[in-house]
N, C-alpha and C. Protein backbone atom coordinates (compact mmCIF):
# COMPACT_ATOMS: atom_id res chain seq x y z
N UNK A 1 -115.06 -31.64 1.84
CA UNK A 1 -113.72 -31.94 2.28
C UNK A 1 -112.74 -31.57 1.18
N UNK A 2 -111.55 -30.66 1.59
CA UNK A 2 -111.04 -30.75 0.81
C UNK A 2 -109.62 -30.79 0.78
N UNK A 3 -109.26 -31.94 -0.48
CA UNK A 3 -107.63 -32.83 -0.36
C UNK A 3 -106.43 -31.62 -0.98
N UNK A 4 -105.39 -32.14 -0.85
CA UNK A 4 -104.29 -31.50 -1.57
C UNK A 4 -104.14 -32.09 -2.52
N UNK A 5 -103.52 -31.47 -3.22
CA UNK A 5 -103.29 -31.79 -4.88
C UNK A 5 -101.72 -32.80 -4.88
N UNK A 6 -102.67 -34.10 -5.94
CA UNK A 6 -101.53 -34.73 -6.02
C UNK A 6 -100.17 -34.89 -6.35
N UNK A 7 -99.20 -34.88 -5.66
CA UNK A 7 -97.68 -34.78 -5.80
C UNK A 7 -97.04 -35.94 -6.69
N UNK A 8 -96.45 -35.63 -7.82
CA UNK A 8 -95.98 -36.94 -9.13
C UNK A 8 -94.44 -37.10 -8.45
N UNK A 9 -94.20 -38.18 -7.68
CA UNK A 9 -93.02 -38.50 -7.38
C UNK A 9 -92.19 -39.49 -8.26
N UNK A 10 -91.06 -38.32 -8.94
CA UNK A 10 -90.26 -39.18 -9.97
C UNK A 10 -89.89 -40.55 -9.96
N UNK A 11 -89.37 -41.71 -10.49
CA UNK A 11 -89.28 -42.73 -10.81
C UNK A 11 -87.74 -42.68 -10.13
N UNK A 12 -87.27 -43.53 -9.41
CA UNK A 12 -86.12 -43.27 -8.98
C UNK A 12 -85.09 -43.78 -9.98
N UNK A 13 -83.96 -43.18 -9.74
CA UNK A 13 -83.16 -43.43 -10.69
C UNK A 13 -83.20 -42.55 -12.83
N UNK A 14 -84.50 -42.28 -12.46
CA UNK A 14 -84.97 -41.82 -14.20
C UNK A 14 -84.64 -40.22 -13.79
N UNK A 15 -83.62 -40.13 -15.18
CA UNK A 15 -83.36 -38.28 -15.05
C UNK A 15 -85.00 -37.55 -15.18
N UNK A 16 -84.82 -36.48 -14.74
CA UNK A 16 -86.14 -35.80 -15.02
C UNK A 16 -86.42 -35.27 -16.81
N UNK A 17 -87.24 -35.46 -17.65
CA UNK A 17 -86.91 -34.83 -18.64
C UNK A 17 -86.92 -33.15 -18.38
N UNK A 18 -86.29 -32.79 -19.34
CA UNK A 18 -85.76 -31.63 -19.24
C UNK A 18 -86.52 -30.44 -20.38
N UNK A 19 -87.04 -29.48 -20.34
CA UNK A 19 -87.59 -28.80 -20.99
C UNK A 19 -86.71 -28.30 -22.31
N UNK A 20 -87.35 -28.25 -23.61
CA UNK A 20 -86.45 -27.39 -24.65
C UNK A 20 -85.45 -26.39 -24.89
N UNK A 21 -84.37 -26.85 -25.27
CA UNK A 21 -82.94 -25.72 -24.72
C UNK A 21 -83.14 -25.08 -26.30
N UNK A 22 -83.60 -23.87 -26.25
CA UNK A 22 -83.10 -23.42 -27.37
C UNK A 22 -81.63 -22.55 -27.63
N UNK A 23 -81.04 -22.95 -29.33
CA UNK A 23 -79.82 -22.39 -28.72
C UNK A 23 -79.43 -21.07 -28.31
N UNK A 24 -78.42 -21.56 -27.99
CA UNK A 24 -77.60 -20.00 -27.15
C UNK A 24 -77.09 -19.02 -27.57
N UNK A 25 -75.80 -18.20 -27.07
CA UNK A 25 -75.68 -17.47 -27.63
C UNK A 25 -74.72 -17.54 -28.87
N UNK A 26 -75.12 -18.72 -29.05
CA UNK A 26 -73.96 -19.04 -30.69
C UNK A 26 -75.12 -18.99 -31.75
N UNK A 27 -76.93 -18.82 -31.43
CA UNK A 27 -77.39 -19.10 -33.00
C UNK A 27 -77.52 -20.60 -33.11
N UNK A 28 -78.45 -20.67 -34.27
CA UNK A 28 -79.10 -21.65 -34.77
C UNK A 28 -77.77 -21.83 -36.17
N UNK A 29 -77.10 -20.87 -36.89
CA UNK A 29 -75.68 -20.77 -37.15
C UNK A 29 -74.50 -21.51 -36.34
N UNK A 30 -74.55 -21.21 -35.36
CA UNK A 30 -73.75 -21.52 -35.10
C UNK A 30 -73.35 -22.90 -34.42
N UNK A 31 -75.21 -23.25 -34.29
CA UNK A 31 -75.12 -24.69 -33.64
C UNK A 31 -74.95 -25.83 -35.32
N UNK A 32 -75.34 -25.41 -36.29
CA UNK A 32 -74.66 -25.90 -37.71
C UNK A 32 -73.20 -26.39 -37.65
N UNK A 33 -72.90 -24.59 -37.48
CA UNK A 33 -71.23 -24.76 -37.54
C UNK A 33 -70.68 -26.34 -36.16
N UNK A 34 -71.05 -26.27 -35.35
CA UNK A 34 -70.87 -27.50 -34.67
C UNK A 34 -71.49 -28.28 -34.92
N UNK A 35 -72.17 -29.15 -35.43
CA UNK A 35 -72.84 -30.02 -36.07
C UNK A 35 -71.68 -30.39 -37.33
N UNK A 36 -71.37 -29.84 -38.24
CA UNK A 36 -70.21 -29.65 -39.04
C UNK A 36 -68.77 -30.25 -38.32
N UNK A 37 -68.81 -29.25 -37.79
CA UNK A 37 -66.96 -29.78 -36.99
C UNK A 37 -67.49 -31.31 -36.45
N UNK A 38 -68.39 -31.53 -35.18
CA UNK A 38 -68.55 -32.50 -34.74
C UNK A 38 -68.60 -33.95 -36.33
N UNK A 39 -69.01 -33.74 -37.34
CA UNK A 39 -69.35 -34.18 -38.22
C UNK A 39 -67.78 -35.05 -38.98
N UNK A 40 -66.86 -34.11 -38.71
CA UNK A 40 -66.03 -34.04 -39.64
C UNK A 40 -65.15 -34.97 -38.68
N UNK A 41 -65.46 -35.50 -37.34
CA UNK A 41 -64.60 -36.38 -36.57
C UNK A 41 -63.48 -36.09 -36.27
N UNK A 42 -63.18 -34.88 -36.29
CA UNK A 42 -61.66 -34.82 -36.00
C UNK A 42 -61.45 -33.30 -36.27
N UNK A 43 -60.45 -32.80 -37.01
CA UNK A 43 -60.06 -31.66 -37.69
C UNK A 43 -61.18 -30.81 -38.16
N UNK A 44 -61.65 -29.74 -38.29
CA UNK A 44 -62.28 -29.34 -39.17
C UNK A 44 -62.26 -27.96 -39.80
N UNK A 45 -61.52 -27.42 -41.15
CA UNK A 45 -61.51 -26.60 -41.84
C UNK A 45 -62.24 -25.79 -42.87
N UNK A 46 -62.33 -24.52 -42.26
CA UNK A 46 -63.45 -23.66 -42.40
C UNK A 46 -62.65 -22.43 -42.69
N UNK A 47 -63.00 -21.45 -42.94
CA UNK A 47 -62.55 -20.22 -43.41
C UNK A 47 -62.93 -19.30 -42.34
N UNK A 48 -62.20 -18.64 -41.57
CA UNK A 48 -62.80 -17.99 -40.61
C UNK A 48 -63.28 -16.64 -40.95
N UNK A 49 -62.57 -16.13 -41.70
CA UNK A 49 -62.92 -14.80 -42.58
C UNK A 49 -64.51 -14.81 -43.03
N UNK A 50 -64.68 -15.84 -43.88
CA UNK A 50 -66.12 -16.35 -44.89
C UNK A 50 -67.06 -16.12 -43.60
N UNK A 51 -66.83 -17.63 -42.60
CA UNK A 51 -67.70 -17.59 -41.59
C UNK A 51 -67.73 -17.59 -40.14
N UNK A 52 -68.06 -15.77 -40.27
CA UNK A 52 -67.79 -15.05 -39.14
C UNK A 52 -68.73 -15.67 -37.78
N UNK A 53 -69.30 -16.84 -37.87
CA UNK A 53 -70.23 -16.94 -36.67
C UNK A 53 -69.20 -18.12 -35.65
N UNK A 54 -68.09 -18.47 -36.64
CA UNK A 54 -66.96 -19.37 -36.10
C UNK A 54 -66.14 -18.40 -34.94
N UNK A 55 -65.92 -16.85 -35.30
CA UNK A 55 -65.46 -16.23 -34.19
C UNK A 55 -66.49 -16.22 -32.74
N UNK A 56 -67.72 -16.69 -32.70
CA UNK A 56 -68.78 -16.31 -32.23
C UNK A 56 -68.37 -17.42 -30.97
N UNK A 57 -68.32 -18.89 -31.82
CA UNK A 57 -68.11 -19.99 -31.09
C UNK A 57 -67.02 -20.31 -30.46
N UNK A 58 -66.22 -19.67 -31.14
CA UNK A 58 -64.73 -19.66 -30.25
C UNK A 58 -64.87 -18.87 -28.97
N UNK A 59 -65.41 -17.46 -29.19
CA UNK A 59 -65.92 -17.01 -28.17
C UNK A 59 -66.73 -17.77 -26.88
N UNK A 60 -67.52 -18.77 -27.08
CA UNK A 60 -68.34 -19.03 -26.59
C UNK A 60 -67.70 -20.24 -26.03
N UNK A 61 -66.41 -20.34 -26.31
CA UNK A 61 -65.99 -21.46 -25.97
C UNK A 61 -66.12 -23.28 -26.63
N UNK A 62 -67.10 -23.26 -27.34
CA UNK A 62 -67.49 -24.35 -28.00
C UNK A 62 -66.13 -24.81 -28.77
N UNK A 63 -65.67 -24.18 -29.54
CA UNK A 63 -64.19 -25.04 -30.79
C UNK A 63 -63.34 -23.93 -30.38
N UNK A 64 -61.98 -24.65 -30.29
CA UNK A 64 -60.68 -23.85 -30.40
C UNK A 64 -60.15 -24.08 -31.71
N UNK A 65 -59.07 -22.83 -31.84
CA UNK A 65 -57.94 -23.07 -33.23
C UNK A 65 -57.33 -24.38 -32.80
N UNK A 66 -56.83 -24.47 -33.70
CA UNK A 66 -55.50 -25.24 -34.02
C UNK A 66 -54.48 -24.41 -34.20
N UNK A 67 -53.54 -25.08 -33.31
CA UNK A 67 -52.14 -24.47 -32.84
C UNK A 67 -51.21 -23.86 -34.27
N UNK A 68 -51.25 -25.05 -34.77
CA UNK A 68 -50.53 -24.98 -35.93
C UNK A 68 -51.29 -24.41 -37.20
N UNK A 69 -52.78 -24.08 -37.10
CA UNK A 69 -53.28 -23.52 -38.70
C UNK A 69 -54.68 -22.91 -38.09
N UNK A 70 -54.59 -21.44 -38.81
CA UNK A 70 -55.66 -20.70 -38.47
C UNK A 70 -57.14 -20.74 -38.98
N UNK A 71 -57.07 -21.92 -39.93
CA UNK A 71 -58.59 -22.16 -40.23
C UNK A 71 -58.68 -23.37 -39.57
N UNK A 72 -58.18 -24.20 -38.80
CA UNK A 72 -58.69 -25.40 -38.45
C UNK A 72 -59.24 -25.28 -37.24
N UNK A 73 -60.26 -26.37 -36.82
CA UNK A 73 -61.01 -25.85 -35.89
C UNK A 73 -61.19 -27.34 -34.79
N UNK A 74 -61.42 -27.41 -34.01
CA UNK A 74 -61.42 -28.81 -32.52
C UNK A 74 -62.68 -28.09 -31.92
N UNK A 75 -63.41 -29.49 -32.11
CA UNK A 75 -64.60 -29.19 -31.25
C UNK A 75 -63.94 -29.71 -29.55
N UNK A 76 -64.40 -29.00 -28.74
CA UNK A 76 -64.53 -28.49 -27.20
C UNK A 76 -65.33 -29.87 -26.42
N UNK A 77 -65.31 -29.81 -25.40
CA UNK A 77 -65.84 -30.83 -24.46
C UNK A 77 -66.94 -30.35 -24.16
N UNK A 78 -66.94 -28.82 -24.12
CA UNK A 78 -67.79 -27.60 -23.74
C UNK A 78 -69.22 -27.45 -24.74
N UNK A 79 -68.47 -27.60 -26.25
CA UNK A 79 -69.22 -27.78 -27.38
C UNK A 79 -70.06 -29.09 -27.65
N UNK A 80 -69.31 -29.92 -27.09
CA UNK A 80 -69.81 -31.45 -27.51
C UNK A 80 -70.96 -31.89 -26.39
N UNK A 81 -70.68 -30.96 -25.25
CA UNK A 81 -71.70 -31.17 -24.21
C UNK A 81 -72.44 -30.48 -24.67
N UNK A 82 -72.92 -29.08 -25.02
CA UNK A 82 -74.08 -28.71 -25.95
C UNK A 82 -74.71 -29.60 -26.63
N UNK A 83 -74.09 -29.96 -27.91
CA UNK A 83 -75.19 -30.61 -28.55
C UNK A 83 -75.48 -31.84 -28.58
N UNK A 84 -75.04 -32.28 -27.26
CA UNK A 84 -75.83 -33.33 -26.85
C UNK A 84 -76.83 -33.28 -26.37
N UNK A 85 -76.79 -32.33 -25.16
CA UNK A 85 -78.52 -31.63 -24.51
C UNK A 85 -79.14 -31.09 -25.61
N UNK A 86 -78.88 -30.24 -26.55
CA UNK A 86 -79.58 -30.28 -27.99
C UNK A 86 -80.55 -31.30 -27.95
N UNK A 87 -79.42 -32.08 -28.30
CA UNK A 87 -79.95 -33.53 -29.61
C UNK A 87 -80.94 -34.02 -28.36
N UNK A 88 -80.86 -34.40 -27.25
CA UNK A 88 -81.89 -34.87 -26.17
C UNK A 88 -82.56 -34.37 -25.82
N UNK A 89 -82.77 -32.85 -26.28
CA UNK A 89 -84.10 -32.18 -25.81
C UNK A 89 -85.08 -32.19 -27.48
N UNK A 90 -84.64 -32.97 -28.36
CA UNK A 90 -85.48 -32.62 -29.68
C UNK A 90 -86.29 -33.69 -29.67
């Protein structure tokens, strides 16, 4: 006789865990560089010239300038939702 294979029906209510996000297209650099800004609580000033992987993330949407000064940097909602799935997939 032969059965079907048993079906694991999730726990209701429990997210599914989620497999390893490695990062994107910002780099293991560039997930630093946010780790940093996020770090710094607020403002965070960097040299954009020095570190070119900051154009990368702006790109990517993660941190915008600051209006008023071209090295300062605001982490994103966009960014901050990254490395949270990060930090919960480690």
């Amino acid at each position: 006789m032969m059965r079907a294979p048993v079906q694991k029906i999730p726990y209701a209510g429990k997210e599914r865990p989620g497999a390893y996000i490695p990062p994107g297209p910002i780099g293991l650099r560039g997930v630093a560089l946010l780790r940093r800004v996020r770090a710094a609580d607020g403002p965070y000033r960097c040299e954009r010239n020095a570190d070119a992987i900051a154009w990368r993330c702006i790109e990517a949407g993660m941190v915008r300038l600051d209006s008023r000064d071209d090295d300062v940097l605001h982490l994103t909602e966009k960014g901050r939702a990254y490395l949270d799935r990060l930090m919960r997939a480690l």
